[in-house]
PDB file of N, CA and C in Angstrom:
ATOM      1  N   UNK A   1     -52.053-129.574  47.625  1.00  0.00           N
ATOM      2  CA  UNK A   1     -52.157-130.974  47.306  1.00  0.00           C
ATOM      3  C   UNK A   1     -51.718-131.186  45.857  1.00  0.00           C
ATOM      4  N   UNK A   2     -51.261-132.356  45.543  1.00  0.00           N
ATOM      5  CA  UNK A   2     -50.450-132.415  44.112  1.00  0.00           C
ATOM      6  C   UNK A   2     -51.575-133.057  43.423  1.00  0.00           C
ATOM      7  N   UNK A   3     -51.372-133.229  42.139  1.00  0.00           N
ATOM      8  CA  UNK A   3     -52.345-133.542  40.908  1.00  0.00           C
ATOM      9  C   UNK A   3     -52.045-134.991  40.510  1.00  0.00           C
ATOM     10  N   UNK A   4     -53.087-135.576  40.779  1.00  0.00           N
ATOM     11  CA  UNK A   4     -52.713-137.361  40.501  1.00  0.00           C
ATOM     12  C   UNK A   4     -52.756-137.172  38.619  1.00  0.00           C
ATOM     13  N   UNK A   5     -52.317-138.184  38.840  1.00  0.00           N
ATOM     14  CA  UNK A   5     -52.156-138.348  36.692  1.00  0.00           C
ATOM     15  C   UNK A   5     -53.517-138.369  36.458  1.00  0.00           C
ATOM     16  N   UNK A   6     -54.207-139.095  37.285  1.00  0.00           N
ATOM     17  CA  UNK A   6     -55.915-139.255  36.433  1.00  0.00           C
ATOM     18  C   UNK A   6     -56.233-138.000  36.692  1.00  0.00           C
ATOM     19  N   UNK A   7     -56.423-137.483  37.497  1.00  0.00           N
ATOM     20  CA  UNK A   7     -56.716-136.231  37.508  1.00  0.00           C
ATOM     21  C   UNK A   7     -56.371-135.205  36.378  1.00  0.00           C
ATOM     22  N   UNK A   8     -55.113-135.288  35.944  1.00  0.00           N
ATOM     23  CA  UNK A   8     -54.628-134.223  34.680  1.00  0.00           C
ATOM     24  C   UNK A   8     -55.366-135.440  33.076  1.00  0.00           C
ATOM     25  N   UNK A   9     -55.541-136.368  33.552  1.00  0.00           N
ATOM     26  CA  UNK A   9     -56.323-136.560  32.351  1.00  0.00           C
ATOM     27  C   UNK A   9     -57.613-136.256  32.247  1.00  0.00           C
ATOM     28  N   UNK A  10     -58.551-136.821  33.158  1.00  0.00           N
ATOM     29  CA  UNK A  10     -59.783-135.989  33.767  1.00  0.00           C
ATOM     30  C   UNK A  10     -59.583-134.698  33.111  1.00  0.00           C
ATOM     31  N   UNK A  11     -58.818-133.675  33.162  1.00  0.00           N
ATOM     32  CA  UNK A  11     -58.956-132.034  33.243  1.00  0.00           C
ATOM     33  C   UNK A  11     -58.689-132.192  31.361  1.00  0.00           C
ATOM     34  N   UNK A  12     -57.573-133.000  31.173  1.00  0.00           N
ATOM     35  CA  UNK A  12     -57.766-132.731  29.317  1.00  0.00           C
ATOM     36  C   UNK A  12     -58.760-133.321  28.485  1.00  0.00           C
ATOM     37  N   UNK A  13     -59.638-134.031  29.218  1.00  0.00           N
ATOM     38  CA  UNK A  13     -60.828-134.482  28.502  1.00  0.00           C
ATOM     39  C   UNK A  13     -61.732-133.643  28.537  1.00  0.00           C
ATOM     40  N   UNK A  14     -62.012-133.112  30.037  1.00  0.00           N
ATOM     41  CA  UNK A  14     -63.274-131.606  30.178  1.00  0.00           C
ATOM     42  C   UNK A  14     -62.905-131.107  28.987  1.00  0.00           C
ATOM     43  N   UNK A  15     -61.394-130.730  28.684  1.00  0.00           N
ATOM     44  CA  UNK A  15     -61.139-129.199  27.926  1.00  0.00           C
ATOM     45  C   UNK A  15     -61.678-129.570  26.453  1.00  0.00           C
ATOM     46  N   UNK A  16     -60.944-130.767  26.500  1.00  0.00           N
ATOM     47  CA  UNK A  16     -61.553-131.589  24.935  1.00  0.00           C
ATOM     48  C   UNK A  16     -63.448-131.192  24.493  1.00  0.00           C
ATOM     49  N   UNK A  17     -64.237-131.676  26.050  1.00  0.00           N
ATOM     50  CA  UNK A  17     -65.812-131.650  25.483  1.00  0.00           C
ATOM     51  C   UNK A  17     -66.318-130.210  25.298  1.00  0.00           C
ATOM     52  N   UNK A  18     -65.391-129.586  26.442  1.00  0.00           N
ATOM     53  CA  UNK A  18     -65.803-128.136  26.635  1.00  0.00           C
ATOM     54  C   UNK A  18     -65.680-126.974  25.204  1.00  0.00           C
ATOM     55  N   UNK A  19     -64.034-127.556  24.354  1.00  0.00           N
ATOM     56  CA  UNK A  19     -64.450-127.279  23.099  1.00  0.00           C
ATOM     57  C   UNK A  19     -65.067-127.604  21.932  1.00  0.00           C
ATOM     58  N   UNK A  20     -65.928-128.694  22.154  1.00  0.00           N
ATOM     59  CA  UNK A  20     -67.315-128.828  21.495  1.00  0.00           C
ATOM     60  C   UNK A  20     -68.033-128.892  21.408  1.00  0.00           C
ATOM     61  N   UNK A  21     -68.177-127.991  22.410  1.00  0.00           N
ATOM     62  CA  UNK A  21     -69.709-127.533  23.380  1.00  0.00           C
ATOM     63  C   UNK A  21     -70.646-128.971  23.668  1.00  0.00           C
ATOM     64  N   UNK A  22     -69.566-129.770  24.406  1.00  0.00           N
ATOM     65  CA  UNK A  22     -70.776-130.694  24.697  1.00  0.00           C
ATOM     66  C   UNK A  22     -71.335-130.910  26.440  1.00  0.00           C
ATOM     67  N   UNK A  23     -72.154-131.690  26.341  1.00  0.00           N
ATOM     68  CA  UNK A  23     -73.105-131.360  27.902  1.00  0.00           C
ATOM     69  C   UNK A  23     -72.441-132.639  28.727  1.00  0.00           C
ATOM     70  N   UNK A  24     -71.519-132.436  29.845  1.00  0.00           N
ATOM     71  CA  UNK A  24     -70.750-133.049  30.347  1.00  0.00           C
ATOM     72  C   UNK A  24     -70.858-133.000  31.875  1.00  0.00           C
ATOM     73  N   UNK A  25     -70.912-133.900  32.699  1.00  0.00           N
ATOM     74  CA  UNK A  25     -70.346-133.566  34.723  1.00  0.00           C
ATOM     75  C   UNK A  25     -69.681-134.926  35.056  1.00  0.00           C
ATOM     76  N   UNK A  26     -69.195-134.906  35.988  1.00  0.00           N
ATOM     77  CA  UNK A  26     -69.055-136.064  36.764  1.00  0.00           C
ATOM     78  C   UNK A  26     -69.652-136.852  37.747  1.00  0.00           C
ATOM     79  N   UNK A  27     -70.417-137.372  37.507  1.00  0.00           N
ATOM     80  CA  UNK A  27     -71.184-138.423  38.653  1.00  0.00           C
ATOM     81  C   UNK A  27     -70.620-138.694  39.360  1.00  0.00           C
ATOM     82  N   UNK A  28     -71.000-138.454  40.786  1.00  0.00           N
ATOM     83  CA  UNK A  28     -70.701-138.134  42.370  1.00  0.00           C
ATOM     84  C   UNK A  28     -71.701-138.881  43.087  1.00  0.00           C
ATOM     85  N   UNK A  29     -71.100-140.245  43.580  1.00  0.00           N
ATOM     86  CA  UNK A  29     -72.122-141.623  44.320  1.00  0.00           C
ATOM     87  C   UNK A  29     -72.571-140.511  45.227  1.00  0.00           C
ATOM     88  N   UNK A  30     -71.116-140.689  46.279  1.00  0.00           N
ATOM     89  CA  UNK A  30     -71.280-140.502  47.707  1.00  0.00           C
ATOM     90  C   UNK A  30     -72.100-141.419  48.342  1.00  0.00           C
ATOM     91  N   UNK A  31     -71.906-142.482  47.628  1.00  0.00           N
ATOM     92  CA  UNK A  31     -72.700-143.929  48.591  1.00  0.00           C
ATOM     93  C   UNK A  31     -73.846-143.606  48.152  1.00  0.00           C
ATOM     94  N   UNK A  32     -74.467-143.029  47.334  1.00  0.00           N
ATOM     95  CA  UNK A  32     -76.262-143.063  46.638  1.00  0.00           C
ATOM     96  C   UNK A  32     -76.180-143.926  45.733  1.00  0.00           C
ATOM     97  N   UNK A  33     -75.333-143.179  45.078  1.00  0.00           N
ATOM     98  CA  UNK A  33     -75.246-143.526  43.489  1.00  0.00           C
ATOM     99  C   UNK A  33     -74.880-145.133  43.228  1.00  0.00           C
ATOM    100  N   UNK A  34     -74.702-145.753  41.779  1.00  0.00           N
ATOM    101  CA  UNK A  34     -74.311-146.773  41.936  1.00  0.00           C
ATOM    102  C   UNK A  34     -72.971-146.966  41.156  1.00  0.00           C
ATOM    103  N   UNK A  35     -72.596-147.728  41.765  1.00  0.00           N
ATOM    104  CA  UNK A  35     -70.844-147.814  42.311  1.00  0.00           C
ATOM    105  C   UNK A  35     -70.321-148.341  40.461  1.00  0.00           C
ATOM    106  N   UNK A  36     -68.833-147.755  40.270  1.00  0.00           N
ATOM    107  CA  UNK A  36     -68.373-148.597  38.470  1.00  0.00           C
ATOM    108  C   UNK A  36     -69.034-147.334  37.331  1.00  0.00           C
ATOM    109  N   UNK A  37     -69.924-146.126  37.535  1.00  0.00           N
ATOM    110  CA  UNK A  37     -70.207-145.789  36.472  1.00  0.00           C
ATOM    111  C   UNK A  37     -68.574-144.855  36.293  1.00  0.00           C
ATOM    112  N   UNK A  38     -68.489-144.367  34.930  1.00  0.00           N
ATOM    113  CA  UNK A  38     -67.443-144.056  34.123  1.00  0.00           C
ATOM    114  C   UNK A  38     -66.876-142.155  35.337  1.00  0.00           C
ATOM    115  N   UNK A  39     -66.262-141.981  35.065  1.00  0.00           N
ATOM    116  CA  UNK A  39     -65.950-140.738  35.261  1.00  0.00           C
ATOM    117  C   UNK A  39     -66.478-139.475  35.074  1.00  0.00           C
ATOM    118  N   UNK A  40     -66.923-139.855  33.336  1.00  0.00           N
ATOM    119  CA  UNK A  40     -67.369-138.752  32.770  1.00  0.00           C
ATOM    120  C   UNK A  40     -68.997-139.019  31.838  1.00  0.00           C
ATOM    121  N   UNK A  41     -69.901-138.221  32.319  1.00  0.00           N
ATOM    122  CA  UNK A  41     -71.297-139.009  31.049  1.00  0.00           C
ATOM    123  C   UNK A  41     -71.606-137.363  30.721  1.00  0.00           C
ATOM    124  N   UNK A  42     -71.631-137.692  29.553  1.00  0.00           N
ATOM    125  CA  UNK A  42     -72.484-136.797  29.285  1.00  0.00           C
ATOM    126  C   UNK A  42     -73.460-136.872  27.842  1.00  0.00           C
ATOM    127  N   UNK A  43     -73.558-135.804  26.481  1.00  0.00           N
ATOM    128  CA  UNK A  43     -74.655-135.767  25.879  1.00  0.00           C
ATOM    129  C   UNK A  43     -74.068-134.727  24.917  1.00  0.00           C
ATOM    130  N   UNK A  44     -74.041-135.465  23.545  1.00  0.00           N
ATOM    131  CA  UNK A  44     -73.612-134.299  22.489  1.00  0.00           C
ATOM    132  C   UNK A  44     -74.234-135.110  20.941  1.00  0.00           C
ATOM    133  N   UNK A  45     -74.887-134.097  20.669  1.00  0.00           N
ATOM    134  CA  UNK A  45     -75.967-134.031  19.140  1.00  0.00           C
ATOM    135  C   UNK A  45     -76.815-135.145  19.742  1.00  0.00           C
ATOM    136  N   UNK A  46     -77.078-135.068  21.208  1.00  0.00           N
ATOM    137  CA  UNK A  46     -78.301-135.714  21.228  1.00  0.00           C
ATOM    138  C   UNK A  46     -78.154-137.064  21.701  1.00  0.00           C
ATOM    139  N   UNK A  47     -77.169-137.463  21.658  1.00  0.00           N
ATOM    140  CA  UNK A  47     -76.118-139.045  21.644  1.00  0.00           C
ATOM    141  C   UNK A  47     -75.396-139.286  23.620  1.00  0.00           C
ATOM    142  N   UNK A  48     -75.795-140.144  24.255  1.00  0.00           N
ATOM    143  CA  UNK A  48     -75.165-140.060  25.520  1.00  0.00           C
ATOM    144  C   UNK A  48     -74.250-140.655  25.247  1.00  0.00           C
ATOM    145  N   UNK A  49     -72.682-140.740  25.790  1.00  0.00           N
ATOM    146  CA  UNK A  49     -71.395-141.057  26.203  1.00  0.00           C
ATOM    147  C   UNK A  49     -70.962-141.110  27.532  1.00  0.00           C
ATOM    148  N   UNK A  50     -69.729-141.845  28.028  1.00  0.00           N
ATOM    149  CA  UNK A  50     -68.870-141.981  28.995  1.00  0.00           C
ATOM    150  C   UNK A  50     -67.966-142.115  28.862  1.00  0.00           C
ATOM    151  N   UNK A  51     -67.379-141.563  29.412  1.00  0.00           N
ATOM    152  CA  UNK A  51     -65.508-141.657  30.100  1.00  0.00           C
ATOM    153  C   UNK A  51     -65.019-142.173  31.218  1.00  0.00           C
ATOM    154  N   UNK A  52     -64.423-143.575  30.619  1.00  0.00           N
ATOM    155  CA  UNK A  52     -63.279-143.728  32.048  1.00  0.00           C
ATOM    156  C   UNK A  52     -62.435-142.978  31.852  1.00  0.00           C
ATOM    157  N   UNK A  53     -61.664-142.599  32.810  1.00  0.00           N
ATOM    158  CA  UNK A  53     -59.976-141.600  33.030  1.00  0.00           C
ATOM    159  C   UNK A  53     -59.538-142.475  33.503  1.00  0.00           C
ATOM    160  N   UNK A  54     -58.198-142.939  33.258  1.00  0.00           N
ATOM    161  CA  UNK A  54     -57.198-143.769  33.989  1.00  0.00           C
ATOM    162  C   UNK A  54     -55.717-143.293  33.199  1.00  0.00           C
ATOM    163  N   UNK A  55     -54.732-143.186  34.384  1.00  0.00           N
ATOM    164  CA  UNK A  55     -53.086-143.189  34.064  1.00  0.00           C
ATOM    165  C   UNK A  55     -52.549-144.096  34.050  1.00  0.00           C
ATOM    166  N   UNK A  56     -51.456-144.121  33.053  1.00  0.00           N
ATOM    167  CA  UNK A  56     -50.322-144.850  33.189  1.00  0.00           C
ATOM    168  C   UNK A  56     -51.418-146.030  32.519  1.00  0.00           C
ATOM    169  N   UNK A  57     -50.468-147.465  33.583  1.00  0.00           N
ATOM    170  CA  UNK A  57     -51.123-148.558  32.832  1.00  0.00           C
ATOM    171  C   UNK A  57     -52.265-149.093  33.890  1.00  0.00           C
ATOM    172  N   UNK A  58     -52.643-148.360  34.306  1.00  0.00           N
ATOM    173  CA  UNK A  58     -54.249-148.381  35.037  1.00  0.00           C
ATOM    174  C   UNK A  58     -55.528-148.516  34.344  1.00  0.00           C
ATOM    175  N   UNK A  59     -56.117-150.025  34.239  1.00  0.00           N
ATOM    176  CA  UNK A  59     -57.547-150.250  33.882  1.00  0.00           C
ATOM    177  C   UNK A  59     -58.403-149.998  34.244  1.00  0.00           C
ATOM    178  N   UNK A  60     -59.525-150.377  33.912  1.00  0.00           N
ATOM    179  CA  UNK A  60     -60.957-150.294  34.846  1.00  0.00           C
ATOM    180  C   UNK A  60     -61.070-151.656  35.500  1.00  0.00           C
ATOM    181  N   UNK A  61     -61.907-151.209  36.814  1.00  0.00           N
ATOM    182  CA  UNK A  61     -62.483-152.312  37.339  1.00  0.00           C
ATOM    183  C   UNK A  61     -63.532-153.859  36.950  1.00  0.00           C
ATOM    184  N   UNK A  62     -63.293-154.421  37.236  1.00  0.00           N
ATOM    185  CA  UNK A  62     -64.426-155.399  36.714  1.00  0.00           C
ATOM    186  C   UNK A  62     -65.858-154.683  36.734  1.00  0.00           C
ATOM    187  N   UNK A  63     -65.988-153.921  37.879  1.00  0.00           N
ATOM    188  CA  UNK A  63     -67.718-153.211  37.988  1.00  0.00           C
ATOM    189  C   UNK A  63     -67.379-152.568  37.005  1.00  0.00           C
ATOM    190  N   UNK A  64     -66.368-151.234  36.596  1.00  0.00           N
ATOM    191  CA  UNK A  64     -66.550-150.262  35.698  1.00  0.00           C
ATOM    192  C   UNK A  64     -66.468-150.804  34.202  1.00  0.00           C
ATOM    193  N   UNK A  65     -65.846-152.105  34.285  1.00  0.00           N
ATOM    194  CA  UNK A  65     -66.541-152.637  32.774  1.00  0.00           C
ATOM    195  C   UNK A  65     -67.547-152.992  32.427  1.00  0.00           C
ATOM    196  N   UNK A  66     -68.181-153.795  33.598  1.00  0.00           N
ATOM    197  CA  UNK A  66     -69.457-154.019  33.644  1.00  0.00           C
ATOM    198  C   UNK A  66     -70.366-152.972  33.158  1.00  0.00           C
ATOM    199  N   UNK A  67     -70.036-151.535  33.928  1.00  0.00           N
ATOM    200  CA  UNK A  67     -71.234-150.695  33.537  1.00  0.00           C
ATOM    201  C   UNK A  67     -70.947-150.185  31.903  1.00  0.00           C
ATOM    202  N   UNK A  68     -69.719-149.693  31.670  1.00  0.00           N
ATOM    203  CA  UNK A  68     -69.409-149.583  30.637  1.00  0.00           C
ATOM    204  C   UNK A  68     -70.173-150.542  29.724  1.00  0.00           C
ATOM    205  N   UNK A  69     -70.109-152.058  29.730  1.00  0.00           N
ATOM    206  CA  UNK A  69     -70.775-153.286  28.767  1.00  0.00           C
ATOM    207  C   UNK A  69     -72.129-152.585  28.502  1.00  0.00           C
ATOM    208  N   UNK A  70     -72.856-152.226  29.690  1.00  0.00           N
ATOM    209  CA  UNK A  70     -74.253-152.203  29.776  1.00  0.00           C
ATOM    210  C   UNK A  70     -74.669-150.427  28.951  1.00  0.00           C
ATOM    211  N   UNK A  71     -73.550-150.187  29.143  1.00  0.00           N
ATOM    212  CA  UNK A  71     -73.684-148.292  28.558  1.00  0.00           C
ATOM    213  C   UNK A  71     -73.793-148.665  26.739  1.00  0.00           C
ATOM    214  N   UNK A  72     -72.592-149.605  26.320  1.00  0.00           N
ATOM    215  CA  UNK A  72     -72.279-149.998  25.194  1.00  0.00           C
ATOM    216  C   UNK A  72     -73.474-151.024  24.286  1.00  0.00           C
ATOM    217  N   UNK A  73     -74.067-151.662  24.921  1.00  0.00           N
ATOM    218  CA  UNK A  73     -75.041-152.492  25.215  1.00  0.00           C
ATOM    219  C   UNK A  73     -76.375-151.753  24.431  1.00  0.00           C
ATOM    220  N   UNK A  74     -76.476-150.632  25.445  1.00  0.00           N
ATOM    221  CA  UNK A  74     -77.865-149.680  25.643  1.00  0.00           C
ATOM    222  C   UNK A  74     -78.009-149.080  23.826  1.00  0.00           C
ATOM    223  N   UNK A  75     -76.982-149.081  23.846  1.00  0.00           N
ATOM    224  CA  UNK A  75     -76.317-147.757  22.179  1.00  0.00           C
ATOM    225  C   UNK A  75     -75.987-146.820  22.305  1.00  0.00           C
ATOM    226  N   UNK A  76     -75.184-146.524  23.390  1.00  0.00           N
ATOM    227  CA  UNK A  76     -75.022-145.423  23.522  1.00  0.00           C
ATOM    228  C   UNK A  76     -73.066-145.313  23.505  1.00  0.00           C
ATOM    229  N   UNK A  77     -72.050-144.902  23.740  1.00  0.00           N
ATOM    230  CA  UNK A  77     -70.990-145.309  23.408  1.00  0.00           C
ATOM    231  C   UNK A  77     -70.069-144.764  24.743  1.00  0.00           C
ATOM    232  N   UNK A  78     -69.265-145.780  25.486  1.00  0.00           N
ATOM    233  CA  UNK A  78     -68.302-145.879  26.452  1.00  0.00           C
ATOM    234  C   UNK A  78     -66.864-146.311  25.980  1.00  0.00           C
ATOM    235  N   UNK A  79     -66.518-145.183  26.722  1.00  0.00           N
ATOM    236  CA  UNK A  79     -64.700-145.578  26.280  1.00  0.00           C
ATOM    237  C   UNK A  79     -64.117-145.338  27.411  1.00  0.00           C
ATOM    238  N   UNK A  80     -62.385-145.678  27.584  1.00  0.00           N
ATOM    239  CA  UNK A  80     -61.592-145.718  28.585  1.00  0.00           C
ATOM    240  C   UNK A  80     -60.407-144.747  27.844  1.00  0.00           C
ATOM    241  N   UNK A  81     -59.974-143.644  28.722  1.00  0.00           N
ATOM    242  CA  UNK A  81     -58.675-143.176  27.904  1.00  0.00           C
ATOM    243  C   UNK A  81     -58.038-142.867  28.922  1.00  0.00           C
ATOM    244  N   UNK A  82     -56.817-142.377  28.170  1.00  0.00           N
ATOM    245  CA  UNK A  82     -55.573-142.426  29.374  1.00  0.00           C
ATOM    246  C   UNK A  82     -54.888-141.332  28.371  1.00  0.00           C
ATOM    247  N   UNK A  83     -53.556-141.030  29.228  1.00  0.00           N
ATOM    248  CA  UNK A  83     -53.020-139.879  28.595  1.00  0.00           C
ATOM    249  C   UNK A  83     -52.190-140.510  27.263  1.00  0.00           C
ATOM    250  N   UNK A  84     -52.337-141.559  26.666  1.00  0.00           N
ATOM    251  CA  UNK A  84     -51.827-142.301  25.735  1.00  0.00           C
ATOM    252  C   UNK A  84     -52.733-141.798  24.369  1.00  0.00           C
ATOM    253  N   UNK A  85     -54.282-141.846  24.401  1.00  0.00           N
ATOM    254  CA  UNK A  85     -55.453-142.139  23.694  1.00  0.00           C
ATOM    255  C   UNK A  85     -56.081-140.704  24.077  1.00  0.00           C
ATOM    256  N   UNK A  86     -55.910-139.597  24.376  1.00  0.00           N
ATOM    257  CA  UNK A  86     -56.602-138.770  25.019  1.00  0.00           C
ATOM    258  C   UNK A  86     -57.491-138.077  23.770  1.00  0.00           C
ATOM    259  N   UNK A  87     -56.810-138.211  22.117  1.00  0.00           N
ATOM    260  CA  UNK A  87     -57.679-138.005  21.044  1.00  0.00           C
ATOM    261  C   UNK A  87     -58.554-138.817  20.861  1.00  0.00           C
ATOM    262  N   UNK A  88     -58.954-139.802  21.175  1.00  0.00           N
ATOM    263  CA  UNK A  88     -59.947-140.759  21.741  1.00  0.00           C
ATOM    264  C   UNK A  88     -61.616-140.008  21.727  1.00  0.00           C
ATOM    265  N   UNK A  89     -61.258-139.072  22.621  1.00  0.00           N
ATOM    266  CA  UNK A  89     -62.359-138.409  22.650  1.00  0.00           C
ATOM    267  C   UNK A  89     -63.152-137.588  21.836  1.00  0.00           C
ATOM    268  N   UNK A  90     -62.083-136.696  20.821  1.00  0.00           N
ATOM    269  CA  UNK A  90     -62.569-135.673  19.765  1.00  0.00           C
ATOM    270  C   UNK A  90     -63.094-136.945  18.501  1.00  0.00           C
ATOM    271  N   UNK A  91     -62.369-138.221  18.652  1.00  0.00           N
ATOM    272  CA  UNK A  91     -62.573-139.175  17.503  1.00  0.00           C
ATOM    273  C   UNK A  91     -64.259-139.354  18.430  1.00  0.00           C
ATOM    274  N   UNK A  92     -64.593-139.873  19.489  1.00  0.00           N
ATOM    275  CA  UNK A  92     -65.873-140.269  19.852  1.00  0.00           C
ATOM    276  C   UNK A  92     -66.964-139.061  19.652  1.00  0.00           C
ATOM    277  N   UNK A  93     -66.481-137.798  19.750  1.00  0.00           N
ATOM    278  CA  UNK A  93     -67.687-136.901  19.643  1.00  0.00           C
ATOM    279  C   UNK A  93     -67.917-136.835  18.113  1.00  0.00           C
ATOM    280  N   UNK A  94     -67.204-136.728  17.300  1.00  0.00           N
ATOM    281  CA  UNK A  94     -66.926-136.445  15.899  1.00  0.00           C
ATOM    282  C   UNK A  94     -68.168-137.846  15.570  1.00  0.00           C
ATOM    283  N   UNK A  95     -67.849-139.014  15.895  1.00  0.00           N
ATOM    284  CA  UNK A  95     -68.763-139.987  15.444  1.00  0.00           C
ATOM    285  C   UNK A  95     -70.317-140.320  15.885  1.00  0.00           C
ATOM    286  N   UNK A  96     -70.577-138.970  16.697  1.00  0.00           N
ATOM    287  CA  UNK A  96     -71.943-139.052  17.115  1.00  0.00           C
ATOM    288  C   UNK A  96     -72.492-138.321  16.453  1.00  0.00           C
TER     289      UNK A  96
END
């Protein structure tokens, strides 16, 4: 099976948290869960975060902004990157 673009961004963001040892998974509904959260949450110096992944010129959904608002909201910090912004991320851990 071939590798969608989000997918190879997905994989350079892991590599990104993975080298700064931060505490990272992907939330997996499977119809439990609730629907719009980010791609990626996780937890570094103590601080929770999220990741949307999106390619090309692919946004988030109205829900996934929504949750994002409410992540951003809470104090805790949500972002969207793409293979454009993918330093995005070392800039978000660096500021926690």
């Amino acid at each position: 099976m071939a590798q969608t673009p989000e997918k190879a961004v997905k994989q350079k963001v892991v590599k990104i948290l993975n080298s700064y040892g931060a505490y990272h998974f992907p939330p997996a509904t499977y119809g439990l869960g609730r629907s719009g959260i980010p791609d990626i949450v996780g937890s570094y110096k103590g601080k929770f975060f999220a990741i949307e992944c999106k390619a090309g010129k692919n946004k988030p959904t109205a829900l996934q902004l929504r949750e994002m608002i409410a992540i951003n909201d809470s104090g805790a910090q949500a972002i969207v990157v793409n293979e454009n912004n993918i330093g995005d991320v070392a800039k978000l851990l660096e500021s926690l």
